[in-house]
Protein backbone atom coordinates (compact mmCIF):
# COMPACT_ATOMS: atom_id res chain seq x y z
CA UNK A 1 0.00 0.00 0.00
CA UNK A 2 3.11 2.52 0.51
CA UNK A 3 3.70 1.69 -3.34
CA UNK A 4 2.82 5.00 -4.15
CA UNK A 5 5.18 6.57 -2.72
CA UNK A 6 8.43 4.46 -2.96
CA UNK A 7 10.42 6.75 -5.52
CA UNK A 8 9.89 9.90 -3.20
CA UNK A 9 8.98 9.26 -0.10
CA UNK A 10 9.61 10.80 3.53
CA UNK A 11 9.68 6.98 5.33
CA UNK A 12 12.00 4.62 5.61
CA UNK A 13 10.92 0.89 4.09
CA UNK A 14 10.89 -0.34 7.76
CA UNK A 15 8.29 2.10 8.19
CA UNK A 16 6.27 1.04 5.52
CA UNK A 17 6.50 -2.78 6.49
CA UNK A 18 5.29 -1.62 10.03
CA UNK A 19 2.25 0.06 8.37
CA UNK A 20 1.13 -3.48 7.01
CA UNK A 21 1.52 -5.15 10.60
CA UNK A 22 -1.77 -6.24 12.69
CA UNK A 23 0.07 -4.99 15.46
CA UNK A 24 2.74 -2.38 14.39
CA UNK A 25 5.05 -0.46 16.48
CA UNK A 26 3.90 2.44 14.91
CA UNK A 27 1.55 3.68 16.97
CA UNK A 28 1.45 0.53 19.26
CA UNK A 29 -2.58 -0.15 17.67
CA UNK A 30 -4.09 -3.21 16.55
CA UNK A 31 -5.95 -2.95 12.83
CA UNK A 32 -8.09 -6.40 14.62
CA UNK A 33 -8.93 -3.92 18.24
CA UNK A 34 -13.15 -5.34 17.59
CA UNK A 35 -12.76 -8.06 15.96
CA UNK A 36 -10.68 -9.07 12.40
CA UNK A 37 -11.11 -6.38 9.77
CA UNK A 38 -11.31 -7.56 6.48
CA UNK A 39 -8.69 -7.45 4.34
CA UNK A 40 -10.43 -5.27 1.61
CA UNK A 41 -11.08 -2.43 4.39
CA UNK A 42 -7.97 -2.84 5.98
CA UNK A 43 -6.10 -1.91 2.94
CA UNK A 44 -7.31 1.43 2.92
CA UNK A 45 -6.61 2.07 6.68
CA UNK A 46 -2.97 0.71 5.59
CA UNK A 47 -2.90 3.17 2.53
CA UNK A 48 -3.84 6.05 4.57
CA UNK A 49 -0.93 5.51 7.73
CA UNK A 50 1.03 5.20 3.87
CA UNK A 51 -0.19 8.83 3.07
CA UNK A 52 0.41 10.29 6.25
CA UNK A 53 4.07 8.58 6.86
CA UNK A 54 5.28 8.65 3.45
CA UNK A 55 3.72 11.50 1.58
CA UNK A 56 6.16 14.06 0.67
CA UNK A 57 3.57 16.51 -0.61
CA UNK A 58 1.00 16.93 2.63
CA UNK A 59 2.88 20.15 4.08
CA UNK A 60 0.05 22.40 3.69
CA UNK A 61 -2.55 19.96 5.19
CA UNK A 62 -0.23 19.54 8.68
CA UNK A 63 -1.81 20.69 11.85
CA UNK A 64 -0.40 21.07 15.42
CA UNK A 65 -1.64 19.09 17.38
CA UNK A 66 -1.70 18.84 21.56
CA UNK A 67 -1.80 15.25 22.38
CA UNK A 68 0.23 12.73 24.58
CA UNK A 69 0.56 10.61 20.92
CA UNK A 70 1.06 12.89 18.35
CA UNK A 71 2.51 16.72 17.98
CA UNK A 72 1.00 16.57 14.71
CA UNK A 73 -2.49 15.91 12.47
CA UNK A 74 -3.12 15.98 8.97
CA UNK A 75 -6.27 17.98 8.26
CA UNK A 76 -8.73 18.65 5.18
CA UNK A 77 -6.49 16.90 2.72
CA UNK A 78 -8.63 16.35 -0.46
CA UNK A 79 -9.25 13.16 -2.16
CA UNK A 80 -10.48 11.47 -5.12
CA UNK A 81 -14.47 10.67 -4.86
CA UNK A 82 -13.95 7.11 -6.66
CA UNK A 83 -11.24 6.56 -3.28
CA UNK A 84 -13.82 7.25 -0.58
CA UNK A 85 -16.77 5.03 -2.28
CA UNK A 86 -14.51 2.81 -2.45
CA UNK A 87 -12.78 2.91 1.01
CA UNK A 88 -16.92 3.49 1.94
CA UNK A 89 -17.76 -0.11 0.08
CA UNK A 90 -15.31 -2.18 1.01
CA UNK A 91 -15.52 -1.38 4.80
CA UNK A 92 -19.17 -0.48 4.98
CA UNK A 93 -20.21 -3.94 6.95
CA UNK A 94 -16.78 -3.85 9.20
CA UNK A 95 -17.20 -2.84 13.12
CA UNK A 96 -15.49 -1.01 15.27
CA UNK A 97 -15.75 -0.41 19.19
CA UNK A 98 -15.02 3.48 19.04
CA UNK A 99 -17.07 6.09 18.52
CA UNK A 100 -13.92 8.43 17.58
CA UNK A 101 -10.78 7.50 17.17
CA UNK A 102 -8.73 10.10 17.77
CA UNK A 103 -9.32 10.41 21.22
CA UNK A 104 -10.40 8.29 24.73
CA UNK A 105 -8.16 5.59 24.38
CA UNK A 106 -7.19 4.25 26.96
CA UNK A 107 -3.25 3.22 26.59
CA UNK A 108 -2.26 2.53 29.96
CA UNK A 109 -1.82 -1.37 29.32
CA UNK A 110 -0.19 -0.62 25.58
């Protein structure tokens, strides 16, 4: 999924086999946290923590950000309409056990 992004990219190729890990030491989270997510959604979660590691070109979509986790966001970035039917399609009947997922966790056991 980091394909895209392998002749210019701001990631090392560790970091983009981490990004394909269940349980990567990326951001210490499990793709499977409710349950196994099927492969054709979980590609697209994979392709985005591509976008966001590897992208040399998201600069003016980078937000500050105040959390234990992160120092930084990526906000607003646009994308293709065929991508997010797609993305929408292919994870439509998957679950999750969060409401929002960029905040509450609770990380205290990793």
């Amino acid at each position: 999924q980091c394909a895209l992004w392998k002749d210019n990219a701001c990631c090392t190729a560790n970091t983009s086999m981490e990004a394909h890990q269940d349980q990567s030491y990326l951001y210490n989270f499990n793709w499977d946290h409710c349950g196994a997510m099927p492969e054709k959604c979980k590609r697209h979660f994979i392709q985005d923590t591509c976008l966001y590691e590897c992208s040399p070109n998201l600069g003016p979509w980078i937000d500050q950000s105040d959390t234990s986790w992160r120092k930084e966001r990526i906000l607003h970035v646009p994308l293709c309409r065929e991508d997010c039917e797609q993305w929408w399609e292919d994870c439509q009947d998957a679950v999750t056990c969060k409401v929002n997922w960029h905040k509450g966790w609770n990380w205290t056991t990793g």
